[in-house]
Protein backbone atom coordinates (compact mmCIF):
# COMPACT_ATOMS: atom_id res chain seq x y z
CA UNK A 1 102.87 78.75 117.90
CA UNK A 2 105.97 76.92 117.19
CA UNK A 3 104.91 76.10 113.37
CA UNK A 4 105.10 80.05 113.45
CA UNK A 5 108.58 79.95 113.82
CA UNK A 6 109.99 77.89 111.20
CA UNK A 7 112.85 78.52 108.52
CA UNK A 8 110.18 80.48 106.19
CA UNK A 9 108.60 82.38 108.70
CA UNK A 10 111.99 83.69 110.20
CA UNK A 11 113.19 84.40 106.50
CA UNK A 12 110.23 86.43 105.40
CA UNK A 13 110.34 88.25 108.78
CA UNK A 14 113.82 89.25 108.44
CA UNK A 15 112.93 91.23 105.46
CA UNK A 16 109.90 92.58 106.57
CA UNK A 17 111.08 94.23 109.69
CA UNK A 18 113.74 96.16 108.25
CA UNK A 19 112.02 97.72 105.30
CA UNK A 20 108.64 97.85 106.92
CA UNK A 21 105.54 98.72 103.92
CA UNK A 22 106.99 96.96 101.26
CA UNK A 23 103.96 95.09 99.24
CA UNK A 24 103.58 91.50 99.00
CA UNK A 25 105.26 91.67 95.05
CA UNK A 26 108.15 93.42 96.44
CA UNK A 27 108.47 90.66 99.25
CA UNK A 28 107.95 88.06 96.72
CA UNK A 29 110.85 89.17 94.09
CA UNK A 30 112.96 89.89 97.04
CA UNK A 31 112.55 86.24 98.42
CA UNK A 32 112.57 84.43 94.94
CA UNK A 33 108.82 82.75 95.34
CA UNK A 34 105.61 82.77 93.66
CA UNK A 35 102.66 85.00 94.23
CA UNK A 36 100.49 82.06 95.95
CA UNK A 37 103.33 80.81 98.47
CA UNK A 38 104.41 84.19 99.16
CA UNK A 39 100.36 85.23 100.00
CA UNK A 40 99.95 81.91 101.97
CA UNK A 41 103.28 82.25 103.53
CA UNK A 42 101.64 86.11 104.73
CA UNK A 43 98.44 84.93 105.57
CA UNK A 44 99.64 82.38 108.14
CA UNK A 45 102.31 84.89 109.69
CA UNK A 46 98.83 87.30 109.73
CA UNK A 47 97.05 84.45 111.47
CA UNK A 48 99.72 83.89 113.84
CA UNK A 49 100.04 87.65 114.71
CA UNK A 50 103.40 88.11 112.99
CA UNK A 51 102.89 90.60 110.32
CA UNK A 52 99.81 92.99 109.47
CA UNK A 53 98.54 93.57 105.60
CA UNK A 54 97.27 96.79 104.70
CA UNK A 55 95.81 98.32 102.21
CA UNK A 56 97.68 100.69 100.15
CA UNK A 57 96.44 104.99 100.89
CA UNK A 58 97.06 105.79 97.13
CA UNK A 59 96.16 102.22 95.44
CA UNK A 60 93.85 100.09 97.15
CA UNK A 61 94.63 97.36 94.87
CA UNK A 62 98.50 97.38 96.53
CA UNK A 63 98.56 95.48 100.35
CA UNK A 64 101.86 96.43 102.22
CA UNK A 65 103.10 94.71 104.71
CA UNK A 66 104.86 95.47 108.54
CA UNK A 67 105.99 93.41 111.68
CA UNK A 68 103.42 93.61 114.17
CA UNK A 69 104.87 94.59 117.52
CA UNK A 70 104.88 90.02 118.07
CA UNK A 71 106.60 89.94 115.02
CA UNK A 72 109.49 92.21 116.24
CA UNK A 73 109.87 90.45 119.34
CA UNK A 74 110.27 86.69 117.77
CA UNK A 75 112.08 88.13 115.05
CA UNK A 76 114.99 85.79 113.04
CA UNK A 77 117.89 87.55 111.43
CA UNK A 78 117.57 87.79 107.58
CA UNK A 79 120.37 86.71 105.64
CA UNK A 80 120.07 89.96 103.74
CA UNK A 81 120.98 91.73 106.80
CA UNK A 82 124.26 90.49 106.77
């Protein structure tokens, strides 16, 4: 799963662990990409067992996003951590 672990991934993971539930527009303003990379970038960190997307409890229309428990331990530091 090395293609996991490249700049992008490590870059969107360091801002997803720390403020776990944001939703994929927050991520995407945040990180200064468009809608479609930032939902392909999520779906291949999903696929690689990185991050989990679910649904909102108020508005289903809202996914949120959190490190899964693999996604903690491979983990890059964010430079927004800094």
């Amino acid at each position: 799963m090395l293609l996991c672990l490249s700049g992008r991934f490590c870059w969107c993971s360091g801002n997803v662990r720390p403020l776990p539930g944001r939703s994929q527009v927050e991520l995407q303003e945040r990180l200064g990409v468009e809608g479609a990379t930032m939902i392909g970038l999520l779906q291949r960190m999903e696929h690689c067992g990185l991050v989990q997307r679910k649904p909102d409890q108020v508005d289903k229309r809202m996914v949120r996003v959190y490190s899964s428990e693999q996604g903690r331990a491979k983990v890059c530091d964010s430079p927004f951590d800094r």
